[in-house]
PDB file of N, CA and C in Angstrom:
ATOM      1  N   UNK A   1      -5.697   3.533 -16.836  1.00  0.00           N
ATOM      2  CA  UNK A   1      -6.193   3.270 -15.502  1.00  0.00           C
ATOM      3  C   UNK A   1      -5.298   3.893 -14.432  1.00  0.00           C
ATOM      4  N   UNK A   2      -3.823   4.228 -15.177  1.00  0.00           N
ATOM      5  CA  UNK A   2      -3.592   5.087 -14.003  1.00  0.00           C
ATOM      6  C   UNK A   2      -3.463   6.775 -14.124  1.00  0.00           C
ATOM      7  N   UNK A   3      -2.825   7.588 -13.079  1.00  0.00           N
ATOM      8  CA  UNK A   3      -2.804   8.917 -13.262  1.00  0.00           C
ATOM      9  C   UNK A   3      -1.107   8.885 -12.812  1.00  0.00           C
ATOM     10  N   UNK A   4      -0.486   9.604 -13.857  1.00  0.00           N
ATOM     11  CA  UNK A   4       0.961  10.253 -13.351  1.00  0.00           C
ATOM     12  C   UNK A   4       0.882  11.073 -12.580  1.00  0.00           C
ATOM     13  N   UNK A   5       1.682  11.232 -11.458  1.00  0.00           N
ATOM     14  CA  UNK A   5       1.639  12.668 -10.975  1.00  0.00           C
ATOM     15  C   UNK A   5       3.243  13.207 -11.303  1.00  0.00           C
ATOM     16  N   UNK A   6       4.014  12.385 -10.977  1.00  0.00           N
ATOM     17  CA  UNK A   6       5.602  13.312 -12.150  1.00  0.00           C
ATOM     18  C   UNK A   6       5.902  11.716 -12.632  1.00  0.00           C
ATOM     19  N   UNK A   7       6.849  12.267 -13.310  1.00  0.00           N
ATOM     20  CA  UNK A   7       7.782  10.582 -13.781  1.00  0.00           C
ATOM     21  C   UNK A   7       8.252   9.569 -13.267  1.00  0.00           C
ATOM     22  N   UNK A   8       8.441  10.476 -11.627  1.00  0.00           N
ATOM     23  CA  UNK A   8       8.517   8.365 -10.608  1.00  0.00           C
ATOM     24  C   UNK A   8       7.504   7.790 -10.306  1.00  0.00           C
ATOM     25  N   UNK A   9       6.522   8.579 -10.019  1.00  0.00           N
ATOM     26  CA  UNK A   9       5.321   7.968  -9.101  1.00  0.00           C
ATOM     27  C   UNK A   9       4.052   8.252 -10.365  1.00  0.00           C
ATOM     28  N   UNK A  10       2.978   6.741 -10.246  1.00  0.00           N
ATOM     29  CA  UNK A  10       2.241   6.450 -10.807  1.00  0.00           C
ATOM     30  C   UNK A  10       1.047   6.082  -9.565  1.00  0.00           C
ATOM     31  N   UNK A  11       0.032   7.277  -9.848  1.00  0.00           N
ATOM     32  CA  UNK A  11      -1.194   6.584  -9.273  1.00  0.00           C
ATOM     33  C   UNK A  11      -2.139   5.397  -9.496  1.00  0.00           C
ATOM     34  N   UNK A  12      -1.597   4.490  -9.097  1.00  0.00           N
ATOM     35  CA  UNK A  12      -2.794   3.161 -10.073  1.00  0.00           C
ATOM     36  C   UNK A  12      -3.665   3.101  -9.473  1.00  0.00           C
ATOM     37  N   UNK A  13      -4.348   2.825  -8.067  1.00  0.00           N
ATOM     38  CA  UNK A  13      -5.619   2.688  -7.995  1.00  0.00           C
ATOM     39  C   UNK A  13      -5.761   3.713  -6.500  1.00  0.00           C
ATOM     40  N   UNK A  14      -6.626   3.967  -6.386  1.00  0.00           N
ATOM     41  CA  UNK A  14      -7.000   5.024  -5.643  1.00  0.00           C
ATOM     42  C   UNK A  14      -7.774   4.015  -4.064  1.00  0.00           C
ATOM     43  N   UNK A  15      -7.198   4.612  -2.755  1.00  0.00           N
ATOM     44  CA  UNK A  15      -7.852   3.696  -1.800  1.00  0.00           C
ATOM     45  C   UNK A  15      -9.160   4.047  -1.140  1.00  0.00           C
ATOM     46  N   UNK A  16      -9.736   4.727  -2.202  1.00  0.00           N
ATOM     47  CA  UNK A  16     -11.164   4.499  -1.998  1.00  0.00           C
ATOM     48  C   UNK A  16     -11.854   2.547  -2.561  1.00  0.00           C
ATOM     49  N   UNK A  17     -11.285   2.253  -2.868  1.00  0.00           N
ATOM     50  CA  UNK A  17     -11.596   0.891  -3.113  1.00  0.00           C
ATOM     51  C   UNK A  17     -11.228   0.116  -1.917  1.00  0.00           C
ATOM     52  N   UNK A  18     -10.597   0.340  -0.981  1.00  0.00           N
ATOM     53  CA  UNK A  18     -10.645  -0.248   0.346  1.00  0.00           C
ATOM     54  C   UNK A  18      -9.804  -1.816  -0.015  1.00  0.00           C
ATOM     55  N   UNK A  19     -10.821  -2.722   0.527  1.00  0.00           N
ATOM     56  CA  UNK A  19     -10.158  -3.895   0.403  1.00  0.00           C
ATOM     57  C   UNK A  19     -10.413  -4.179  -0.861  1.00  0.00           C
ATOM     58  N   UNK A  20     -10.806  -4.199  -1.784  1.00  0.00           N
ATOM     59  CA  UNK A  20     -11.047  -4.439  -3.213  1.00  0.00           C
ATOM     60  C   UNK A  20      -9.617  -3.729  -4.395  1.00  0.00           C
ATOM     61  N   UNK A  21      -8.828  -2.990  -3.535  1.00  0.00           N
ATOM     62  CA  UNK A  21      -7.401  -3.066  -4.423  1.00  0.00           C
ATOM     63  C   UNK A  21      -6.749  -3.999  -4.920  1.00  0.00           C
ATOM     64  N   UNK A  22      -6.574  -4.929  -3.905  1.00  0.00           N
ATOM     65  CA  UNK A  22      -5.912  -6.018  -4.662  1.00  0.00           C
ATOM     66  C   UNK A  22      -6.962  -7.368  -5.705  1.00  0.00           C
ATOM     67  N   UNK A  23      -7.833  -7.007  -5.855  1.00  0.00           N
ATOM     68  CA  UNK A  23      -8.675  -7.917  -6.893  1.00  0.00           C
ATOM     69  C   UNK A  23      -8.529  -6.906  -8.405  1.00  0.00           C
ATOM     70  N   UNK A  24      -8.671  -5.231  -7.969  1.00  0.00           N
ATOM     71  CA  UNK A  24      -9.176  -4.728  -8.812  1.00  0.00           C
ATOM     72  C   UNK A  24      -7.695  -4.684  -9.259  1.00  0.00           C
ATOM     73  N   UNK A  25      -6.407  -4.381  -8.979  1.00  0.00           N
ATOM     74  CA  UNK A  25      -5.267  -4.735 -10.101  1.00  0.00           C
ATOM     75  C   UNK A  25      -4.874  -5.965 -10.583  1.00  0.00           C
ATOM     76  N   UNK A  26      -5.292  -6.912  -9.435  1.00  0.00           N
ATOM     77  CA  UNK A  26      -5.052  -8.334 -10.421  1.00  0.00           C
ATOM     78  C   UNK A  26      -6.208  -8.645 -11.777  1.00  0.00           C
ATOM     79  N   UNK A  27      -7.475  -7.365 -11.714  1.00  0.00           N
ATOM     80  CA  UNK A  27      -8.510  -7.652 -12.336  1.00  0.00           C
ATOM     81  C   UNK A  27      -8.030  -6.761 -13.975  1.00  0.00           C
ATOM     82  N   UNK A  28      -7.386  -5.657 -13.578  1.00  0.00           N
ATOM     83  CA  UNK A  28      -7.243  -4.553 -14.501  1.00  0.00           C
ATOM     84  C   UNK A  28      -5.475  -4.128 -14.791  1.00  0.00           C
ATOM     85  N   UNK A  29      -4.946  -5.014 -14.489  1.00  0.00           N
ATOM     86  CA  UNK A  29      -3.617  -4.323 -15.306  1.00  0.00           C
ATOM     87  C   UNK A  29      -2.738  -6.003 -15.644  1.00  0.00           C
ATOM     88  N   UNK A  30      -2.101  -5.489 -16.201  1.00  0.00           N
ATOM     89  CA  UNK A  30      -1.141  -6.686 -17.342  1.00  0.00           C
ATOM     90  C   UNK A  30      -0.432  -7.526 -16.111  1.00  0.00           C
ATOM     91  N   UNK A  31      -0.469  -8.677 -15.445  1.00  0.00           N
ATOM     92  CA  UNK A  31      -0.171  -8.855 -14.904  1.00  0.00           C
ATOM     93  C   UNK A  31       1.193  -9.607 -15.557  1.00  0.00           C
ATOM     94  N   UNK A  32       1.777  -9.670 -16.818  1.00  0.00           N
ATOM     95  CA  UNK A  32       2.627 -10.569 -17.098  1.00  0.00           C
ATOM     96  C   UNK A  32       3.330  -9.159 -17.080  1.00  0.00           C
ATOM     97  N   UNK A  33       3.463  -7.874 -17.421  1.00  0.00           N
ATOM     98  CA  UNK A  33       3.928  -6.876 -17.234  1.00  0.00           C
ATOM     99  C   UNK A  33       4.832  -6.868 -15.862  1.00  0.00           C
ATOM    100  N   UNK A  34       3.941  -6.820 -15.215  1.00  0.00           N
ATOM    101  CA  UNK A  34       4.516  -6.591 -13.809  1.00  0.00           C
ATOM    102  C   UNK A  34       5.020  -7.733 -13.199  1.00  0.00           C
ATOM    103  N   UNK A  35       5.268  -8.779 -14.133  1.00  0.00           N
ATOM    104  CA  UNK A  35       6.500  -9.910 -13.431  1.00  0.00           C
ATOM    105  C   UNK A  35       5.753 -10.682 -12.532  1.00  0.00           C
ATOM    106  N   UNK A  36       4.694 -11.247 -12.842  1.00  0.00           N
ATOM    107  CA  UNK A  36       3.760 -11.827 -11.611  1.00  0.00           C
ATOM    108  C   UNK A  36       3.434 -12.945 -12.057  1.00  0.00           C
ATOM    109  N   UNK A  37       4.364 -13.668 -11.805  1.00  0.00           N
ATOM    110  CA  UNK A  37       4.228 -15.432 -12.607  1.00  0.00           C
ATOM    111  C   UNK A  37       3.755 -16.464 -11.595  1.00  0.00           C
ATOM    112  N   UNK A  38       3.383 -15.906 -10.627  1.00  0.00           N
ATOM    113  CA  UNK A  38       2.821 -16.817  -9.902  1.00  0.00           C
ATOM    114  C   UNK A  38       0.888 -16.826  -9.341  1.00  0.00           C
ATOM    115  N   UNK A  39       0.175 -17.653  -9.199  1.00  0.00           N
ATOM    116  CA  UNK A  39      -1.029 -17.684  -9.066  1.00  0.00           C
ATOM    117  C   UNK A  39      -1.963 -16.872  -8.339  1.00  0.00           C
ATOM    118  N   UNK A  40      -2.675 -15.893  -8.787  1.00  0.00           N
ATOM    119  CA  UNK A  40      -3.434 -14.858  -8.105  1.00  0.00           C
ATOM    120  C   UNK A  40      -4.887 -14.804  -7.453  1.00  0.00           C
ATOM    121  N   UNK A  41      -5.085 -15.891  -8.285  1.00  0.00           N
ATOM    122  CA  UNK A  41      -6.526 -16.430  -8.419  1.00  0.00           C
ATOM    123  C   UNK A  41      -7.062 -16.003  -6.872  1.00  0.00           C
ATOM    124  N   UNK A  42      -6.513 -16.462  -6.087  1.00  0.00           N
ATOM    125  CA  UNK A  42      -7.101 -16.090  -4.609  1.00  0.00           C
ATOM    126  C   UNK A  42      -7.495 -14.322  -4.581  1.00  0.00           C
ATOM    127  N   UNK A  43      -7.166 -13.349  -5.220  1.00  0.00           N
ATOM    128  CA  UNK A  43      -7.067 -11.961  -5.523  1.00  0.00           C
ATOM    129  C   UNK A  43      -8.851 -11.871  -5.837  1.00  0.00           C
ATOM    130  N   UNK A  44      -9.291 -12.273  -6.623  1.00  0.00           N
ATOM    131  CA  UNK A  44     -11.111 -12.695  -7.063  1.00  0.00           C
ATOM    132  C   UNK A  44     -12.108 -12.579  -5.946  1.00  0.00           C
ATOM    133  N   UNK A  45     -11.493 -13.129  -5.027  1.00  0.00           N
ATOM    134  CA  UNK A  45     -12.235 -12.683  -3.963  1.00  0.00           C
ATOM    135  C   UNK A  45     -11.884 -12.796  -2.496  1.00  0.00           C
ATOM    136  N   UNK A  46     -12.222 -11.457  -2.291  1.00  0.00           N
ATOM    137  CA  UNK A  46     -11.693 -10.582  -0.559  1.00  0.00           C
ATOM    138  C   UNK A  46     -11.984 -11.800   0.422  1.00  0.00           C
ATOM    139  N   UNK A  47     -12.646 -12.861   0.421  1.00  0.00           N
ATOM    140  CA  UNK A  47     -13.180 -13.607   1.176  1.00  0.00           C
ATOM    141  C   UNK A  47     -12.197 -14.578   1.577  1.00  0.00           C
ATOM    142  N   UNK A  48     -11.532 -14.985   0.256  1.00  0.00           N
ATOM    143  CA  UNK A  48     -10.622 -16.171   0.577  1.00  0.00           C
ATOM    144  C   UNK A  48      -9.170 -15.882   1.722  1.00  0.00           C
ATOM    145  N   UNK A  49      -8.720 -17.130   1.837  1.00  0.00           N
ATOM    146  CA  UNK A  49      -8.166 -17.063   3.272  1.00  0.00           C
ATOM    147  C   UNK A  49      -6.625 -16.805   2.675  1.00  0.00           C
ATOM    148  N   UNK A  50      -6.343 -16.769   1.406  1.00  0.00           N
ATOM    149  CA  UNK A  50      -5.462 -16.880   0.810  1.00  0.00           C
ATOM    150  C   UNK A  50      -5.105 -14.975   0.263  1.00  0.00           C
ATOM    151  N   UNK A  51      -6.340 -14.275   0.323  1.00  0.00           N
ATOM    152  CA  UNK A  51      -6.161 -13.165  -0.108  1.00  0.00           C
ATOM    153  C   UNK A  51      -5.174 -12.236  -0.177  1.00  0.00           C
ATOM    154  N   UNK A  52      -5.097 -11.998   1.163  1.00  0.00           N
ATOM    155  CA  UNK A  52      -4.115 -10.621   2.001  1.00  0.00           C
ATOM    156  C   UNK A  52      -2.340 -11.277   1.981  1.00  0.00           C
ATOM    157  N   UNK A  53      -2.309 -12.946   1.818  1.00  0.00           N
ATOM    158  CA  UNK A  53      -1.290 -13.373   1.497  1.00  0.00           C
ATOM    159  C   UNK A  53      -0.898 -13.153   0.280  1.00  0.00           C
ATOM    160  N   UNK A  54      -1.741 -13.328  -0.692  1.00  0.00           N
ATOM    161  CA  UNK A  54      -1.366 -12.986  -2.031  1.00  0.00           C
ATOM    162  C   UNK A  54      -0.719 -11.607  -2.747  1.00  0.00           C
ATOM    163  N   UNK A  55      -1.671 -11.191  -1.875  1.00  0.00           N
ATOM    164  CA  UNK A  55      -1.504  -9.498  -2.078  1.00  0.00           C
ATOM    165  C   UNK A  55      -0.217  -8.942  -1.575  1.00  0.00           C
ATOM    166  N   UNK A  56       0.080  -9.528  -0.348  1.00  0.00           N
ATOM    167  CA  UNK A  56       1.429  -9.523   0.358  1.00  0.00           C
ATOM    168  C   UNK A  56       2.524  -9.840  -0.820  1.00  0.00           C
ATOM    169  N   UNK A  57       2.527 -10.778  -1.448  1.00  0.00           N
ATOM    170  CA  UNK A  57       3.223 -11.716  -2.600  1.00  0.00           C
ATOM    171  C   UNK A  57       3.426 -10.712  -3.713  1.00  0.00           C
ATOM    172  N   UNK A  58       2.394  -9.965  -3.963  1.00  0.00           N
ATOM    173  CA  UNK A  58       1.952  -9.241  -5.301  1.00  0.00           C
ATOM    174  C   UNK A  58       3.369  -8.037  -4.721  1.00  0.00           C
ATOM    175  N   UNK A  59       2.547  -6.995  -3.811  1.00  0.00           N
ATOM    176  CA  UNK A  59       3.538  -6.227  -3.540  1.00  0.00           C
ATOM    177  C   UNK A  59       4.935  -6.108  -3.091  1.00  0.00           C
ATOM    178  N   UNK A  60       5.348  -7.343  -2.417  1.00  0.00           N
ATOM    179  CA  UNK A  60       7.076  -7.812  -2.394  1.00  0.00           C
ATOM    180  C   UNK A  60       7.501  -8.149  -3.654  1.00  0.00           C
ATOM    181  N   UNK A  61       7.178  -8.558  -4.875  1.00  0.00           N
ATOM    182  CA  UNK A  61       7.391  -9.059  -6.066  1.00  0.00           C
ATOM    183  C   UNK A  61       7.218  -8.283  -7.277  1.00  0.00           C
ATOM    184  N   UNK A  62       5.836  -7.778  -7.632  1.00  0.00           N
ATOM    185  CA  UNK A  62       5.686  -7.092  -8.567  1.00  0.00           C
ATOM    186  C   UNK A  62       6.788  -6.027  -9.058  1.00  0.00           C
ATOM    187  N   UNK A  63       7.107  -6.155 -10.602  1.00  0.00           N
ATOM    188  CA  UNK A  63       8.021  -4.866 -11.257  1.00  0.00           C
ATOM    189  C   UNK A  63       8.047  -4.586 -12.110  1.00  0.00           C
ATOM    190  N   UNK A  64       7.953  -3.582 -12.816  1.00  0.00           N
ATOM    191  CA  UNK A  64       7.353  -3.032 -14.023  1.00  0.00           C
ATOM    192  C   UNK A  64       8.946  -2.137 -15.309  1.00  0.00           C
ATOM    193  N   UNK A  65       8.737  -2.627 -15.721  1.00  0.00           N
ATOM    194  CA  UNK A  65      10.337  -2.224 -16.921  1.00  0.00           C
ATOM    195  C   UNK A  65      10.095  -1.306 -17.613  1.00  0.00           C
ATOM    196  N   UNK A  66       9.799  -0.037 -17.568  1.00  0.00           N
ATOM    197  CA  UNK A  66       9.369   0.696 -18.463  1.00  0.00           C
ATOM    198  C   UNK A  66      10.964   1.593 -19.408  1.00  0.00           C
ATOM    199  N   UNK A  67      11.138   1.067 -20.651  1.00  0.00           N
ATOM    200  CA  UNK A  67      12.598   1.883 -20.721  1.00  0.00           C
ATOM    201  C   UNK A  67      13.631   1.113 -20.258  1.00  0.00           C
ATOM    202  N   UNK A  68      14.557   2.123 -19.321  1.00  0.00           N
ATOM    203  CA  UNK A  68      15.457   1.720 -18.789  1.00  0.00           C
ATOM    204  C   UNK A  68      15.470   1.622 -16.987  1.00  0.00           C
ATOM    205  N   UNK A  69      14.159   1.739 -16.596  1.00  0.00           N
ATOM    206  CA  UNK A  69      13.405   2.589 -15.754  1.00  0.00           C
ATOM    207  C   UNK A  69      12.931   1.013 -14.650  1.00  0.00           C
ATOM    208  N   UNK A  70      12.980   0.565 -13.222  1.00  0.00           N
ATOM    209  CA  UNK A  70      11.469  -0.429 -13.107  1.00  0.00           C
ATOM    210  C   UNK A  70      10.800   0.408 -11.780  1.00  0.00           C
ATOM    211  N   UNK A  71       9.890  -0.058 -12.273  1.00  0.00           N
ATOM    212  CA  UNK A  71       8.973   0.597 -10.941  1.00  0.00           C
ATOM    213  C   UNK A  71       9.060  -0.751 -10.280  1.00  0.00           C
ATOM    214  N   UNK A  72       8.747  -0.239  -8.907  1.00  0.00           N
ATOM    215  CA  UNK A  72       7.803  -1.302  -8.311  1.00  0.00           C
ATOM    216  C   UNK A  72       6.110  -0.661  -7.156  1.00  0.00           C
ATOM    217  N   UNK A  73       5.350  -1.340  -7.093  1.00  0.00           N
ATOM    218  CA  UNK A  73       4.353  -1.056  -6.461  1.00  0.00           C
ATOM    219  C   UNK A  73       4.473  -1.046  -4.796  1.00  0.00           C
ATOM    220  N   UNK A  74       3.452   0.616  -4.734  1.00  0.00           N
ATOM    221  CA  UNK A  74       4.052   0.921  -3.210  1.00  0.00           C
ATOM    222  C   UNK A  74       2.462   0.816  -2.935  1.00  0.00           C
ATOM    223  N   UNK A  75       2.170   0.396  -1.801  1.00  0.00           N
ATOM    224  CA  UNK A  75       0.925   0.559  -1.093  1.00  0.00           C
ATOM    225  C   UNK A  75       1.005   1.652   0.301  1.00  0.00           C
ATOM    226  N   UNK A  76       0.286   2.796   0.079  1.00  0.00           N
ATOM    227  CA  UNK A  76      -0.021   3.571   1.735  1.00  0.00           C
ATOM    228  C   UNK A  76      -1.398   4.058   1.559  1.00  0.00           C
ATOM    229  N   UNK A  77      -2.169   3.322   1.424  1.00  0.00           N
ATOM    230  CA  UNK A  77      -3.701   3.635   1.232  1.00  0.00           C
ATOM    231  C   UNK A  77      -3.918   3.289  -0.513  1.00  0.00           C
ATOM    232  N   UNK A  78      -3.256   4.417  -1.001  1.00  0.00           N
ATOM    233  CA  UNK A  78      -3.330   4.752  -2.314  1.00  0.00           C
ATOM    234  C   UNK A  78      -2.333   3.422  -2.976  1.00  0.00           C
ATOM    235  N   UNK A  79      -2.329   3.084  -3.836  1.00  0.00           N
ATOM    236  CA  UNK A  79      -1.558   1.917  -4.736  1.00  0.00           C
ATOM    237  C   UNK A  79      -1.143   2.604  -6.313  1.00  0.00           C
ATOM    238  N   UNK A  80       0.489   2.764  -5.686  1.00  0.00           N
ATOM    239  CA  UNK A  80       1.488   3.313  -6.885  1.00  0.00           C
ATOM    240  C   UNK A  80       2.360   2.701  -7.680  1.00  0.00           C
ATOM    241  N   UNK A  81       2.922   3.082  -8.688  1.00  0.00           N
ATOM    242  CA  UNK A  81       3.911   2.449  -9.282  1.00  0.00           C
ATOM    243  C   UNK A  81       4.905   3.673  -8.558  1.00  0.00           C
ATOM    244  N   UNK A  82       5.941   3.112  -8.455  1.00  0.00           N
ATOM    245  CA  UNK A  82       6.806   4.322  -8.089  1.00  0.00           C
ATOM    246  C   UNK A  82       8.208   3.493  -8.699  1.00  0.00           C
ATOM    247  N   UNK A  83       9.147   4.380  -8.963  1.00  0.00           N
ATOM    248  CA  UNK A  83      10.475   4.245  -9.728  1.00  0.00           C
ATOM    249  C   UNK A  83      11.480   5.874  -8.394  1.00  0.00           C
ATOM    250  N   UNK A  84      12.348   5.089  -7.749  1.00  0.00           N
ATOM    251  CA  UNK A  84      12.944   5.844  -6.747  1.00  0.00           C
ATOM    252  C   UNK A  84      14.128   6.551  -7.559  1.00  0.00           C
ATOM    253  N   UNK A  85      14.592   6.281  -8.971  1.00  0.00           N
ATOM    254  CA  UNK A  85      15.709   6.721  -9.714  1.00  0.00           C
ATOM    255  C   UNK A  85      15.131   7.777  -9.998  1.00  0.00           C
ATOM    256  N   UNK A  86      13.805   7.888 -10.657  1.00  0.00           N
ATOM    257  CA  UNK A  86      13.134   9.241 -11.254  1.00  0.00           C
ATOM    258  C   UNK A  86      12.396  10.243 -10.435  1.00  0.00           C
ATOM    259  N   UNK A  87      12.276   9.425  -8.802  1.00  0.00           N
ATOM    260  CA  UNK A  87      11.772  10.295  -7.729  1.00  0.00           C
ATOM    261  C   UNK A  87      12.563  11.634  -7.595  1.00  0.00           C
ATOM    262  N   UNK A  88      11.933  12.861  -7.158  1.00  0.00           N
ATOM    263  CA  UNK A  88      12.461  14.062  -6.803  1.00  0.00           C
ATOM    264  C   UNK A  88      12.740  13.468  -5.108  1.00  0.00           C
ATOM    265  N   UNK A  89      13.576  14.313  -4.540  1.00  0.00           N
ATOM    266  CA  UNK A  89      13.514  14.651  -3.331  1.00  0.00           C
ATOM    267  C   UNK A  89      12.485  14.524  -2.107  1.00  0.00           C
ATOM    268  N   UNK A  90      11.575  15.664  -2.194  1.00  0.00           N
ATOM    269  CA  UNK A  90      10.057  15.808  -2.242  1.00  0.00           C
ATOM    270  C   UNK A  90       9.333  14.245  -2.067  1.00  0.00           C
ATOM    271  N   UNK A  91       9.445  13.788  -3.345  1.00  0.00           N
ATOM    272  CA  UNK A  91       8.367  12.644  -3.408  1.00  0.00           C
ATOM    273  C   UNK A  91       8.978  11.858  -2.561  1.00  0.00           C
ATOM    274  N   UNK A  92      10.471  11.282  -2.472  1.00  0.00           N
ATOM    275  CA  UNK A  92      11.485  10.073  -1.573  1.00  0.00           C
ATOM    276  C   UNK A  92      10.849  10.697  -0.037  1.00  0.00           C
ATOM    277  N   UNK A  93      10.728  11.535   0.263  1.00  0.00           N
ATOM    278  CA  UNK A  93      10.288  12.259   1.704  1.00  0.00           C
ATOM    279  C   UNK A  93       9.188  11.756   1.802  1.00  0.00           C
ATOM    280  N   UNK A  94       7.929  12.218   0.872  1.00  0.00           N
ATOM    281  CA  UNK A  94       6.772  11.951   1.134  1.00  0.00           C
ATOM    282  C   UNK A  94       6.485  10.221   1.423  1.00  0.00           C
ATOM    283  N   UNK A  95       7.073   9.170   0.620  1.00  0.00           N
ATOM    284  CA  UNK A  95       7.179   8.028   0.368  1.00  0.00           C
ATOM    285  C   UNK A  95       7.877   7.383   1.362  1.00  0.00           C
ATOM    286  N   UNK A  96       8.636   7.455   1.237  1.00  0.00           N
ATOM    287  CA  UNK A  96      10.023   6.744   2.595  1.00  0.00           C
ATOM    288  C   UNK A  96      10.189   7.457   3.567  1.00  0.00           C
ATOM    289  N   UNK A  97       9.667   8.597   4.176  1.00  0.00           N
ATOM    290  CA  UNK A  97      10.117   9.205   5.215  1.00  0.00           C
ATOM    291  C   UNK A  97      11.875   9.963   5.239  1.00  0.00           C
ATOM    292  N   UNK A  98      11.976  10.092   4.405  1.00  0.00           N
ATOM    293  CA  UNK A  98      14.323   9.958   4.614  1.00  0.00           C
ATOM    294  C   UNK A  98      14.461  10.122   2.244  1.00  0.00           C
ATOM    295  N   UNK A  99      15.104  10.966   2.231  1.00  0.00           N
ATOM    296  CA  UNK A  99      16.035  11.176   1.230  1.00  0.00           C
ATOM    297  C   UNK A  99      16.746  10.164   0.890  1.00  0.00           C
TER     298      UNK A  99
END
């Protein structure tokens, strides 16, 4: 479900899904993976008042161990795994603005 584009950065969901990102990764990826031990359920649906908080929760928290490696999830439209140890130059620019 996702697309690499080099070894730091992981495309997971694409923001053509709009507000439906954060249901569709709490819907489609391992959430015990990504360190997310706390209740998502509000993620199910865009409606609840609890949503955009959750999601808030998801992305300050979420982290992924791959190796020796963790990502964590970046949101700027698009929703990434990104790992800043394995980032090039290039990508830290594109991402953070600053090297």
């Amino acid at each position: 479900m996702s697309a690499v584009v080099s070894k730091g950065c992981q495309l997971l969901l694409s923001d053509a899904r709009g507000v439906y990102i954060p249901r569709d990764f709490a819907e489609g990826f391992d959430l015990v993976a990504w360190h997310i031990d706390f209740d998502v359920s509000a993620l199910s649906d865009p409606e609840s008042e609890l949503y955009w908080d959750t999601w808030e929760r998801v992305l300050n928290n979420a982290y992924l161990i791959e190796g020796e490696y963790r990502f964590i999830i970046w949101q700027d439209g698009n929703l990434w795994a990104i790992c800043p140890e394995l980032m090039t130059e290039l990508e830290k620019l594109y991402f953070f603005g600053e090297v």
